[in-house]
PDB file of N, CA and C in Angstrom:
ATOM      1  N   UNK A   1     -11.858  13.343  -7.087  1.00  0.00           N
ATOM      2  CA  UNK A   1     -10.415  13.260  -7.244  1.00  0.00           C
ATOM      3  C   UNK A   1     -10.076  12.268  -8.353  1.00  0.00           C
ATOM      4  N   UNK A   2      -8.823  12.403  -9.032  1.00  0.00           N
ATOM      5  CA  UNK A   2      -8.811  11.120  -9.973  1.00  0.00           C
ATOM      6  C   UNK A   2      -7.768  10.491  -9.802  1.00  0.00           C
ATOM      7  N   UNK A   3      -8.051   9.728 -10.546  1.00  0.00           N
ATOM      8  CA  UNK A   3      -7.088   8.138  -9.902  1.00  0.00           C
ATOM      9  C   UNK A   3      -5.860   8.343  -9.385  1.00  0.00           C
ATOM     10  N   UNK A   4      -5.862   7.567  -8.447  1.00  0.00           N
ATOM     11  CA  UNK A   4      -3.984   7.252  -7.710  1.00  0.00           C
ATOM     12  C   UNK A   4      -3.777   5.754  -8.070  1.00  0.00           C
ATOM     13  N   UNK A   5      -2.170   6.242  -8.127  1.00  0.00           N
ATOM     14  CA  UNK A   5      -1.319   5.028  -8.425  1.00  0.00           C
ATOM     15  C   UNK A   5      -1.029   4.319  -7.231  1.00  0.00           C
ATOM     16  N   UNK A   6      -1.426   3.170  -7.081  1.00  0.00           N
ATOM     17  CA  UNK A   6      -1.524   2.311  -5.933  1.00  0.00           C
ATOM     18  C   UNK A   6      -0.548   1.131  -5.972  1.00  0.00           C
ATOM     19  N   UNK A   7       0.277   0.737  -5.115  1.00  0.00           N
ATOM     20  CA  UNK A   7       1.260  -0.410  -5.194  1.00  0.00           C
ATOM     21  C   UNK A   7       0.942  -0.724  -3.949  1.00  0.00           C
ATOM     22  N   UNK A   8       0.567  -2.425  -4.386  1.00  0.00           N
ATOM     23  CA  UNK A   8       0.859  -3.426  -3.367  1.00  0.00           C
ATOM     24  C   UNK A   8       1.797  -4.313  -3.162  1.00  0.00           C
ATOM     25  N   UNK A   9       2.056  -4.364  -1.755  1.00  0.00           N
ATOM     26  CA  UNK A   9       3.464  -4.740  -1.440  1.00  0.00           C
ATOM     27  C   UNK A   9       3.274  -6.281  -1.614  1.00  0.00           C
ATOM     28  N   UNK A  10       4.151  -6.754  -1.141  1.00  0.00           N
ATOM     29  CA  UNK A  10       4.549  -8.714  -1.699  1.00  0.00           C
ATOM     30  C   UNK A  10       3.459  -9.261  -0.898  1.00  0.00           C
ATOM     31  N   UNK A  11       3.531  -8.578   0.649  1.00  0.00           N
ATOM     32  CA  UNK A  11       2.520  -9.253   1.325  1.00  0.00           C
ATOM     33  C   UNK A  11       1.393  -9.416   1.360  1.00  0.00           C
ATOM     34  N   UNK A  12       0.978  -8.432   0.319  1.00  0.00           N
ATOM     35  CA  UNK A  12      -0.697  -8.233   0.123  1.00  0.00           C
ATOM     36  C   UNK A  12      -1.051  -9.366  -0.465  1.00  0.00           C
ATOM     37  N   UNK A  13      -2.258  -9.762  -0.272  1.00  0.00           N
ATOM     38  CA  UNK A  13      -2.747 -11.023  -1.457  1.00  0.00           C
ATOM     39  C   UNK A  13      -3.205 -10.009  -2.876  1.00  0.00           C
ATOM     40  N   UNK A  14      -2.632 -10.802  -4.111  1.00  0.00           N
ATOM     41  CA  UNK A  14      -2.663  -9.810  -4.723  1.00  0.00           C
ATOM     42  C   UNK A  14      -4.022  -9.749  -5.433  1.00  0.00           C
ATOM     43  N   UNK A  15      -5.093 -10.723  -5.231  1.00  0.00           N
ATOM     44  CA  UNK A  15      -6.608 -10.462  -5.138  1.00  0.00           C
ATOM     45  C   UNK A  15      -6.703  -9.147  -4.568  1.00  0.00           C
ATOM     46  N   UNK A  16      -6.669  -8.617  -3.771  1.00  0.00           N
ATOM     47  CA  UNK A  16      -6.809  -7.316  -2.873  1.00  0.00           C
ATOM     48  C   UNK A  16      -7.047  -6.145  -4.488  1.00  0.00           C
ATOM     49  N   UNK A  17      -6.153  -6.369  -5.397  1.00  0.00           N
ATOM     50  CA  UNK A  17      -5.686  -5.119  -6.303  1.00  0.00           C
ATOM     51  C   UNK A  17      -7.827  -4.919  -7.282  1.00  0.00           C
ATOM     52  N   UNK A  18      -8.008  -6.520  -7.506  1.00  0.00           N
ATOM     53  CA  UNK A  18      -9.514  -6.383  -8.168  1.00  0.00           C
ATOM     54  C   UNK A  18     -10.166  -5.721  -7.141  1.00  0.00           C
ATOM     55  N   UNK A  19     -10.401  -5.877  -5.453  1.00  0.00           N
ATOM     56  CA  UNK A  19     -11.642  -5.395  -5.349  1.00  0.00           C
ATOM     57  C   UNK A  19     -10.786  -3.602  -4.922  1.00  0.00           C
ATOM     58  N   UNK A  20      -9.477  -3.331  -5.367  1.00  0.00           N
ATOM     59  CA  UNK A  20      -9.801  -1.497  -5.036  1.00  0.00           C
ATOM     60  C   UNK A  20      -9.622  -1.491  -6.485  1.00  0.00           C
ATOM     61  N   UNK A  21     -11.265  -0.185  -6.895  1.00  0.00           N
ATOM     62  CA  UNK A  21     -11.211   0.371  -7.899  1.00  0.00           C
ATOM     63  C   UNK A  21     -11.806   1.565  -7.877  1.00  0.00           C
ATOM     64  N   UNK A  22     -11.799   1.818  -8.859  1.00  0.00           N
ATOM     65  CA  UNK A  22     -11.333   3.458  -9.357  1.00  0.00           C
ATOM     66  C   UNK A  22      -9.973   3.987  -9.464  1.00  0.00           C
ATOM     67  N   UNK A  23      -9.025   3.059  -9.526  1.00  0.00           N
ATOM     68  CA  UNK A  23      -7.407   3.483  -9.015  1.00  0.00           C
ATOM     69  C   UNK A  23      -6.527   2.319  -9.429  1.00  0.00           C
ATOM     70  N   UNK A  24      -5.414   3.337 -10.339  1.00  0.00           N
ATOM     71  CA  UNK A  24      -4.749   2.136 -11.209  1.00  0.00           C
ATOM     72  C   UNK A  24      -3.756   1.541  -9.861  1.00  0.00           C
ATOM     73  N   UNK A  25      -4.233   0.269  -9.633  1.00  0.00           N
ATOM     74  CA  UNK A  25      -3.256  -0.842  -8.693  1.00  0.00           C
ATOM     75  C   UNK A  25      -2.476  -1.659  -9.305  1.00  0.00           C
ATOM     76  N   UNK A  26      -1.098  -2.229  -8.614  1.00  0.00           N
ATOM     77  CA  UNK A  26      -0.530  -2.623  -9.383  1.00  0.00           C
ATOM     78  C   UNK A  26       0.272  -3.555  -8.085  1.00  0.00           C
ATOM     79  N   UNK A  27       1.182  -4.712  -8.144  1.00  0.00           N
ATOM     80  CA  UNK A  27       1.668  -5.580  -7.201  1.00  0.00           C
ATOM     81  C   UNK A  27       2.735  -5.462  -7.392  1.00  0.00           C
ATOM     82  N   UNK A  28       3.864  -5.526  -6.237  1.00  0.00           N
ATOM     83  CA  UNK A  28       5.266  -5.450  -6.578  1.00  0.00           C
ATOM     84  C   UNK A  28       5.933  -5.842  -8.024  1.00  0.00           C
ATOM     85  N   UNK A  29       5.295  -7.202  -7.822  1.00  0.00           N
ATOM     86  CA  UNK A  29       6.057  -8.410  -8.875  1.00  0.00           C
ATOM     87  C   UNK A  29       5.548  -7.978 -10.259  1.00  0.00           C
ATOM     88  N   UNK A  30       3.977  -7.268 -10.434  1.00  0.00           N
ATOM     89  CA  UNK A  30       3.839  -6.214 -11.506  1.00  0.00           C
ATOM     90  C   UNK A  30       4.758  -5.272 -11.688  1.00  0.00           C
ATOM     91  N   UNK A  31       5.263  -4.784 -11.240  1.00  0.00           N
ATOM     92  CA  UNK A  31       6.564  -3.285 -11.265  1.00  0.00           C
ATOM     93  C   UNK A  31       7.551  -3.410 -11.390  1.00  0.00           C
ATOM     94  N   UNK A  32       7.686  -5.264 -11.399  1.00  0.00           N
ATOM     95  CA  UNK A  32       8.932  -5.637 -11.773  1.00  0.00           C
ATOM     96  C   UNK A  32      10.053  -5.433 -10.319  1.00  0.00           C
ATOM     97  N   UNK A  33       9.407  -5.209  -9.171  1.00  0.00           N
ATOM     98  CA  UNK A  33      10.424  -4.898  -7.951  1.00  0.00           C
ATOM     99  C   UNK A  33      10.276  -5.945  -7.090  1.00  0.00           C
ATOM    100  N   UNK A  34       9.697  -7.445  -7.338  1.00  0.00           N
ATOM    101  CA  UNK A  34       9.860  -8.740  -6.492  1.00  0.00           C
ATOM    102  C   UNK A  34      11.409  -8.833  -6.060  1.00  0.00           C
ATOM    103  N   UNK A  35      10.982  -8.916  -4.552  1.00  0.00           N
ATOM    104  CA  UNK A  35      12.583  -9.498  -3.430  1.00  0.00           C
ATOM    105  C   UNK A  35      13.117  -7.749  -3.136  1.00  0.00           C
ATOM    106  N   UNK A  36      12.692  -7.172  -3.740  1.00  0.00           N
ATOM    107  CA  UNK A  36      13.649  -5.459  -3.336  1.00  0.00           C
ATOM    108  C   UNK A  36      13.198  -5.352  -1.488  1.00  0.00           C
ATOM    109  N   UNK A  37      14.167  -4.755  -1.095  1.00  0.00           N
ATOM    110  CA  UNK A  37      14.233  -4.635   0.622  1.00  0.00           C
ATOM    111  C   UNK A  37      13.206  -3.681   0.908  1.00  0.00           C
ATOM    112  N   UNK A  38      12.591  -2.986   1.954  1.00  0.00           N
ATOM    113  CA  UNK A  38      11.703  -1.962   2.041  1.00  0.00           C
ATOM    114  C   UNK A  38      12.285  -0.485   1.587  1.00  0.00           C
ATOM    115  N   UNK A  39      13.363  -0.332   2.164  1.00  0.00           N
ATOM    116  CA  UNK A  39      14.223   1.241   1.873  1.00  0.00           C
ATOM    117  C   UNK A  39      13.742   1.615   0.472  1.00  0.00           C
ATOM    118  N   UNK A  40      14.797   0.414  -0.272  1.00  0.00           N
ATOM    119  CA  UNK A  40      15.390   0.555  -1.963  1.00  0.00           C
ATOM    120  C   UNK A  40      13.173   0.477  -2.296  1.00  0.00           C
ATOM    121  N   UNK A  41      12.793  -0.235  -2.199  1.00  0.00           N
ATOM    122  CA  UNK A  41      11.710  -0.012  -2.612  1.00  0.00           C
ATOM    123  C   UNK A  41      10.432   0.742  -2.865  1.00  0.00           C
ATOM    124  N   UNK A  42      10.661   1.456  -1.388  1.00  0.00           N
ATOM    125  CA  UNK A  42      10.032   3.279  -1.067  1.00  0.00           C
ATOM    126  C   UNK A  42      10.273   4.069  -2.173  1.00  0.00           C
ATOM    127  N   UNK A  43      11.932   3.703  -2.041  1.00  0.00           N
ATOM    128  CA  UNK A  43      12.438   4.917  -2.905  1.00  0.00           C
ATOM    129  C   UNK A  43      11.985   4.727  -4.016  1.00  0.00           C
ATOM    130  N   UNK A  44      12.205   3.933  -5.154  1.00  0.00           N
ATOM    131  CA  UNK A  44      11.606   3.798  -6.718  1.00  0.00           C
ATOM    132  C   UNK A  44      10.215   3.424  -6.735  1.00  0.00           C
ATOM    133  N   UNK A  45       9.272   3.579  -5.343  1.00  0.00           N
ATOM    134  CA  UNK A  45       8.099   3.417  -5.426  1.00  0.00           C
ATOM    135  C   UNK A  45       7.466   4.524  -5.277  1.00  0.00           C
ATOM    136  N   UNK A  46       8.191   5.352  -5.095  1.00  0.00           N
ATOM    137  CA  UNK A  46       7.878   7.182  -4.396  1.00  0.00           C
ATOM    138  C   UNK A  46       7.892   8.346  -6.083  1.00  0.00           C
ATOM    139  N   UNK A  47       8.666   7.775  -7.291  1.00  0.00           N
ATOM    140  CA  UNK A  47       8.943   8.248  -8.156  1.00  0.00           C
ATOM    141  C   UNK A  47       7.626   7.996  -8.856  1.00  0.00           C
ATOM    142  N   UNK A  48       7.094   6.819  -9.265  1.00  0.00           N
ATOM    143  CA  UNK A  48       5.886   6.250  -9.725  1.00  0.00           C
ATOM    144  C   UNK A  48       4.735   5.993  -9.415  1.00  0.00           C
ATOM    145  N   UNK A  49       4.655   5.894  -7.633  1.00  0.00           N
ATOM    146  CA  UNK A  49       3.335   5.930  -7.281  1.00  0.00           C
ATOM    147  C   UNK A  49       2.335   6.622  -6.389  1.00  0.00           C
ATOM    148  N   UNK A  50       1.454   7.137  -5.991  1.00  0.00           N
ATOM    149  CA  UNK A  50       0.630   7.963  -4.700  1.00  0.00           C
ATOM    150  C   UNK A  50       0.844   7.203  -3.819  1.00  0.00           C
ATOM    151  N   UNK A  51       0.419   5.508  -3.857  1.00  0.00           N
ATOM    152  CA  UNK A  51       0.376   5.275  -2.296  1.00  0.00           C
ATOM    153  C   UNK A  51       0.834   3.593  -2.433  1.00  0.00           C
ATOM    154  N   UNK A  52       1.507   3.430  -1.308  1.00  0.00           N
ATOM    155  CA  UNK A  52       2.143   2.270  -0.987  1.00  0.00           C
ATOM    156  C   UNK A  52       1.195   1.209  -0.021  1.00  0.00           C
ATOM    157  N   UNK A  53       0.500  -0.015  -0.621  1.00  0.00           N
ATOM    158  CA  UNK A  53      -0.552  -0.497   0.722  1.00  0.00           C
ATOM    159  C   UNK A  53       0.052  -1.820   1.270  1.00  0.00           C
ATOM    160  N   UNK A  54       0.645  -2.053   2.522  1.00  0.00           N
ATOM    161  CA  UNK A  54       0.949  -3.113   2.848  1.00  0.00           C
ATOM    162  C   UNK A  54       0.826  -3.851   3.971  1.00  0.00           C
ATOM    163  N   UNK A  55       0.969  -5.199   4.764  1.00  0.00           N
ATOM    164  CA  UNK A  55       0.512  -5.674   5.876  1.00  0.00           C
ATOM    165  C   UNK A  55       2.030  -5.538   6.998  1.00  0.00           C
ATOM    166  N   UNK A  56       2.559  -5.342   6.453  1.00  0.00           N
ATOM    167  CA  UNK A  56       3.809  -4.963   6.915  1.00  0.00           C
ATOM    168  C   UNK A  56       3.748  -4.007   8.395  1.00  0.00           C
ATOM    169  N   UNK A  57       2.899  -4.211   9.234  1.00  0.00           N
ATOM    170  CA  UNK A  57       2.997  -3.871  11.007  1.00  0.00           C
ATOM    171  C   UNK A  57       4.728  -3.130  10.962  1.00  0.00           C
ATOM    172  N   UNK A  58       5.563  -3.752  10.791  1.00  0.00           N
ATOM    173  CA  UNK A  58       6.856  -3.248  11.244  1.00  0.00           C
ATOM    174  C   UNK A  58       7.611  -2.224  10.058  1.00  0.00           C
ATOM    175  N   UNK A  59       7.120  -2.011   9.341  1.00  0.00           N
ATOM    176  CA  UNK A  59       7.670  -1.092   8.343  1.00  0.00           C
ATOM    177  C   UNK A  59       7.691   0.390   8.743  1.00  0.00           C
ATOM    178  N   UNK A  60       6.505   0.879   9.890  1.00  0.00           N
ATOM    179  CA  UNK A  60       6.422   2.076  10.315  1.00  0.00           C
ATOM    180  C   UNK A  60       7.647   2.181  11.461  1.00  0.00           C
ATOM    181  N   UNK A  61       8.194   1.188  11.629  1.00  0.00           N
ATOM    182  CA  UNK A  61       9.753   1.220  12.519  1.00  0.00           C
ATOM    183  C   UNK A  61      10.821   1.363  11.906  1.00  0.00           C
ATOM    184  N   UNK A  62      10.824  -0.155  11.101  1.00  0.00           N
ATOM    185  CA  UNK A  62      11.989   0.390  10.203  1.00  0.00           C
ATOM    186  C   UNK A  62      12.577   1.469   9.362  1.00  0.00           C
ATOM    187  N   UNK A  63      11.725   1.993   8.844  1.00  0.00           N
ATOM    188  CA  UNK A  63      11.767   3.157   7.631  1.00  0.00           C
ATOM    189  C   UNK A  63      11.250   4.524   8.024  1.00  0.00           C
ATOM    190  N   UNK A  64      12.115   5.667   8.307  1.00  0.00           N
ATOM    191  CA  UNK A  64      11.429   6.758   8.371  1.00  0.00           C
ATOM    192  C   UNK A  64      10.489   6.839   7.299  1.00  0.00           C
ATOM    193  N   UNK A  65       9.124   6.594   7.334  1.00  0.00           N
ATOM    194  CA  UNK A  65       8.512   6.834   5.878  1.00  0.00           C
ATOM    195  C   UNK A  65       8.180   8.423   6.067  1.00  0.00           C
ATOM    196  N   UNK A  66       8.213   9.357   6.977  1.00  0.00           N
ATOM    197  CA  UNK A  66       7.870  10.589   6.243  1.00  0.00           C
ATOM    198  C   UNK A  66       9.372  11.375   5.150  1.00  0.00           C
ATOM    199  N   UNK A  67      10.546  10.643   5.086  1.00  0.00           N
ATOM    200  CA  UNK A  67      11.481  10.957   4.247  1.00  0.00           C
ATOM    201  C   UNK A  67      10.904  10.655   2.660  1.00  0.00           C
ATOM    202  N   UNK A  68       9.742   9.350   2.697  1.00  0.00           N
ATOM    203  CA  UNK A  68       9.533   9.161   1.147  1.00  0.00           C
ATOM    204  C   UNK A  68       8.230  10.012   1.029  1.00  0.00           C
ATOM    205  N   UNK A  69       8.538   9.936  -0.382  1.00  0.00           N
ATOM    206  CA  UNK A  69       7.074  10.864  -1.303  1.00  0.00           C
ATOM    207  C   UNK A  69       5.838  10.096  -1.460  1.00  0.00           C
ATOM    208  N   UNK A  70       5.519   9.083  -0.505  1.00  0.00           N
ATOM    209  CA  UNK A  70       4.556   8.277  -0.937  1.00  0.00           C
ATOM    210  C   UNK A  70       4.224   8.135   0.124  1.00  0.00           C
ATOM    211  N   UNK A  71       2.574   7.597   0.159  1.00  0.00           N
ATOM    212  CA  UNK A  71       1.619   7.308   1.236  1.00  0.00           C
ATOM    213  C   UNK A  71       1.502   6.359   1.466  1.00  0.00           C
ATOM    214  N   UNK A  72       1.569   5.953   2.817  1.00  0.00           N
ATOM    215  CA  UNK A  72       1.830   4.284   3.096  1.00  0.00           C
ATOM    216  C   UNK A  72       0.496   4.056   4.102  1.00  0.00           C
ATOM    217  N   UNK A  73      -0.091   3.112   3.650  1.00  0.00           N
ATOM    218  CA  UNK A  73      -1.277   2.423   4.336  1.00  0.00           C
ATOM    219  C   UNK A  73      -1.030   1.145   4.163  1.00  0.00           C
ATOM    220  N   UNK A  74      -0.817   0.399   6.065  1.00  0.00           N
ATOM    221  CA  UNK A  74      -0.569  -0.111   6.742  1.00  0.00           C
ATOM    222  C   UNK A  74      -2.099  -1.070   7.048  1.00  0.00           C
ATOM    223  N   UNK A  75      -2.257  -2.624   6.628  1.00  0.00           N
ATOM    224  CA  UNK A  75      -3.828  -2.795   6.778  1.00  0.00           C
ATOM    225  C   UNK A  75      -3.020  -3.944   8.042  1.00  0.00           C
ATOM    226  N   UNK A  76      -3.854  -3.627   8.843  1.00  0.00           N
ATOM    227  CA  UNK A  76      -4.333  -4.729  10.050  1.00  0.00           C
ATOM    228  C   UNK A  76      -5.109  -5.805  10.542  1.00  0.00           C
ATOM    229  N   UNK A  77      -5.018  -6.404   9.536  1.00  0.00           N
ATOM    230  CA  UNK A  77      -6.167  -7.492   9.881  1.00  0.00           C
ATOM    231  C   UNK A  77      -5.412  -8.901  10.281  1.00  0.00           C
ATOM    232  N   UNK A  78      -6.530  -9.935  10.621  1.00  0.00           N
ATOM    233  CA  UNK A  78      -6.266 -11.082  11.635  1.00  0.00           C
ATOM    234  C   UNK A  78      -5.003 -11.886  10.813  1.00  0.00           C
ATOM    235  N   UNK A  79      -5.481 -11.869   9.491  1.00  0.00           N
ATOM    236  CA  UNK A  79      -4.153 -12.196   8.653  1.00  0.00           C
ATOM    237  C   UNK A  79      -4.113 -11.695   7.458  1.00  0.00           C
ATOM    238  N   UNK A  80      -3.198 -12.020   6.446  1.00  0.00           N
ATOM    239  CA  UNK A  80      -3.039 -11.005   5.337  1.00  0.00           C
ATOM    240  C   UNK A  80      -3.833 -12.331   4.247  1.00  0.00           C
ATOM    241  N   UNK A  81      -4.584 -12.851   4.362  1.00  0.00           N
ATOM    242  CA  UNK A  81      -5.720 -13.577   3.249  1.00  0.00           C
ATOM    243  C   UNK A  81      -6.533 -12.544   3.000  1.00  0.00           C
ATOM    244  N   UNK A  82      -6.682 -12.520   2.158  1.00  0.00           N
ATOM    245  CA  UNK A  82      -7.706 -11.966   1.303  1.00  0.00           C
ATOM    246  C   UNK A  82      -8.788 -11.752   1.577  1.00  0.00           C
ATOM    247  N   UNK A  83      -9.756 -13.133   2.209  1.00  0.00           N
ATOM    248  CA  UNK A  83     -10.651 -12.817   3.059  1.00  0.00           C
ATOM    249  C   UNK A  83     -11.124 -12.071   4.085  1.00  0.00           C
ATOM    250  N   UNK A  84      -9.813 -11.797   4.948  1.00  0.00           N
ATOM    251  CA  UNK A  84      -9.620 -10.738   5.931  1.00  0.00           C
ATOM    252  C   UNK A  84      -9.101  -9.236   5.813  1.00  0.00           C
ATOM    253  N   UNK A  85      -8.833  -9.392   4.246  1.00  0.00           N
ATOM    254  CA  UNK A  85      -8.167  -7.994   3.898  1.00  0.00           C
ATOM    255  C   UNK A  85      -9.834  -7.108   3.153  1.00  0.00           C
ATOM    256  N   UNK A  86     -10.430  -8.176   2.485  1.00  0.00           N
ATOM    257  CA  UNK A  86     -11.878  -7.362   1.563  1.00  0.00           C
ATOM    258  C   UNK A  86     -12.343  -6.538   2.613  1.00  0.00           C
ATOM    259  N   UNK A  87     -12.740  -6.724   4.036  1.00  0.00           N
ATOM    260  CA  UNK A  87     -13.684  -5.931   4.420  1.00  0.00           C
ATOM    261  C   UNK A  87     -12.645  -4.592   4.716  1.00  0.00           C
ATOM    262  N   UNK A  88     -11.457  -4.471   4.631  1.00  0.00           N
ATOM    263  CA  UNK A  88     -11.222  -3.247   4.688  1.00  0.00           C
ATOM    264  C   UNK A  88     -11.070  -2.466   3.685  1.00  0.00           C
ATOM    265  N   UNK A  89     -12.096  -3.109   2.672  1.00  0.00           N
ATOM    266  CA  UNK A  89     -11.726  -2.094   1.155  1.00  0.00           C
ATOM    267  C   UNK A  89     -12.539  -0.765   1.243  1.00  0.00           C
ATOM    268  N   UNK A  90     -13.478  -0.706   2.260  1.00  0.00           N
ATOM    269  CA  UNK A  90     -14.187   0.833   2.318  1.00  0.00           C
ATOM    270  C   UNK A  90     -12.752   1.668   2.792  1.00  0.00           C
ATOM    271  N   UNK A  91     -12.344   1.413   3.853  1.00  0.00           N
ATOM    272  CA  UNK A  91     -11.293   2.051   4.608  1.00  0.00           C
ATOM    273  C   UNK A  91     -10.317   2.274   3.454  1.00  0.00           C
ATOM    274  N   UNK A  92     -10.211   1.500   2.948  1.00  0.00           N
ATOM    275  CA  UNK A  92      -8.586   1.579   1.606  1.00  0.00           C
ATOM    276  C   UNK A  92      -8.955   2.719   0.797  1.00  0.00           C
ATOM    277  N   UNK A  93     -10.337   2.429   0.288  1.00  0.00           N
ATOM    278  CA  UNK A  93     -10.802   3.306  -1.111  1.00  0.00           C
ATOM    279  C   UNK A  93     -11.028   4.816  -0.368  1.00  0.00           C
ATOM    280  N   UNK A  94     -10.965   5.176   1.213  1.00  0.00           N
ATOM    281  CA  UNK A  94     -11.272   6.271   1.374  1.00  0.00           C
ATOM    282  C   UNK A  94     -10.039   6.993   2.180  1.00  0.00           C
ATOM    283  N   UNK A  95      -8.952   5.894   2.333  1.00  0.00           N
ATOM    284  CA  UNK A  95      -7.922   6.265   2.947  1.00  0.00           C
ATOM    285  C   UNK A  95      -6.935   6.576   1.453  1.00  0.00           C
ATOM    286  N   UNK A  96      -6.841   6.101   0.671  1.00  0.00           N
ATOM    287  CA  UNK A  96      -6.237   6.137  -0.734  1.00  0.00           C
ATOM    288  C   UNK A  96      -6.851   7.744  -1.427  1.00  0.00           C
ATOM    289  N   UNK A  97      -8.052   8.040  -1.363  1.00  0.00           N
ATOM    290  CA  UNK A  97      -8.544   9.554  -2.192  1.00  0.00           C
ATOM    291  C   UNK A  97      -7.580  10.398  -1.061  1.00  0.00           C
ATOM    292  N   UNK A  98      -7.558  10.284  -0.049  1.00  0.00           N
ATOM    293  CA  UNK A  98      -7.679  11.325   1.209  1.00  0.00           C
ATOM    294  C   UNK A  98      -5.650  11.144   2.019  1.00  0.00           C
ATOM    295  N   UNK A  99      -4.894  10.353   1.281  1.00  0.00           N
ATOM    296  CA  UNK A  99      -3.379  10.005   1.533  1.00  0.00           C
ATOM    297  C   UNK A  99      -2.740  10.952   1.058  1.00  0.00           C
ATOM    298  N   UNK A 100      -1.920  11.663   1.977  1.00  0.00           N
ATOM    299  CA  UNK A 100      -0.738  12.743   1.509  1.00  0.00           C
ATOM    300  C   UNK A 100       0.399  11.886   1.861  1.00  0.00           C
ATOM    301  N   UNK A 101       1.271  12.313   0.614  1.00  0.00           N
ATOM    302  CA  UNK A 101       2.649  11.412   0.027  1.00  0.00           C
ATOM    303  C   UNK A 101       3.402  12.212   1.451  1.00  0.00           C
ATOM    304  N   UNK A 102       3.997  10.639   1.876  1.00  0.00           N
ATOM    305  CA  UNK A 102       5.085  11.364   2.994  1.00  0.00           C
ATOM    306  C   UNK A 102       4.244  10.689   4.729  1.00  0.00           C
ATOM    307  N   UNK A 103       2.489  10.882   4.121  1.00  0.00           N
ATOM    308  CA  UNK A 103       1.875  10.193   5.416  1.00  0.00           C
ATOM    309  C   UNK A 103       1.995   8.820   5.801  1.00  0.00           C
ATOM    310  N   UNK A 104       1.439   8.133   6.917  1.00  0.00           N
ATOM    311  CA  UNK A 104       1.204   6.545   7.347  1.00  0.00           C
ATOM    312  C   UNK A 104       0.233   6.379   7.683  1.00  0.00           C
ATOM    313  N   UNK A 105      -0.441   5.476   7.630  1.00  0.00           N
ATOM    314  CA  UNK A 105      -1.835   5.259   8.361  1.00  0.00           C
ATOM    315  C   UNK A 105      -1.859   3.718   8.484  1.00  0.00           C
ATOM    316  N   UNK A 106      -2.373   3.499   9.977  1.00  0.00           N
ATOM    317  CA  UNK A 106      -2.845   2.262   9.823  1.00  0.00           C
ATOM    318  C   UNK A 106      -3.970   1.722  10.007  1.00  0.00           C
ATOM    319  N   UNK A 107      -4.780   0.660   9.048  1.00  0.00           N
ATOM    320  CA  UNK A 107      -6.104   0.563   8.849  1.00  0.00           C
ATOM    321  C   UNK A 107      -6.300  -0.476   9.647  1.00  0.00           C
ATOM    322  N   UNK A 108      -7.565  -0.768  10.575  1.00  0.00           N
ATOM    323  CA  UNK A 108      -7.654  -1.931  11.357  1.00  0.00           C
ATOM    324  C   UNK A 108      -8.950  -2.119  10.691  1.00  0.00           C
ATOM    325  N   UNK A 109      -8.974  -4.164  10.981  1.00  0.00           N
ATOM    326  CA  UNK A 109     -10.136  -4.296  10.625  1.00  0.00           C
ATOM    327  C   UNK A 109     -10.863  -5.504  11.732  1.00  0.00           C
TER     328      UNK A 109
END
């Protein structure tokens, strides 16, 4: 498959973006959308990118995400450091080829 456009949300550490590769990643505050609410941010994140990755537990409440065009992966770990986010980079890099825009998933680690 070839590359997806990957956006990480504010909460991600944005170390996370070096270890997923094969796939152009990019951080809110890269996209120029630092402080935007979740809604407004789906939306102009749904125009530009495949998949949305964030630690954000409560976003699958707030936001109907099957209304947006983008794939949202949800990571679960003990906290959102970096340290605790690397070991779920198998899960990311195989949940990211295999994400239909509109899906959710949440990754535990």
């Amino acid at each position: 498959m070839s590359p997806r456009k990957v956006l990480l949300d504010e909460c991600v550490d944005r170390g996370l973006a070096e270890a997923i590769t094969g796939h152009d990643v990019k951080t809110v505050p890269e996209a120029g959308w630092a402080s935007l609410k979740n809604g407004e941010l789906l939306s102009r994140a749904q125009a530009e990118y495949d998949v949305f990755v964030t630690t954000d537990r409560n976003l699958m409440f707030q936001q109907n995400l099957p209304k947006f065009g983008i794939a949202v992966l949800v990571l679960a770990a003990r906290t959102n450091r970096l340290r605790d986010l690397l070991p779920l980079v198998p899960k990311i890099a195989e949940a990211i080829t295999s994400a239909k825009r509109g899906s959710s998933v949440i990754l535990k680690g």
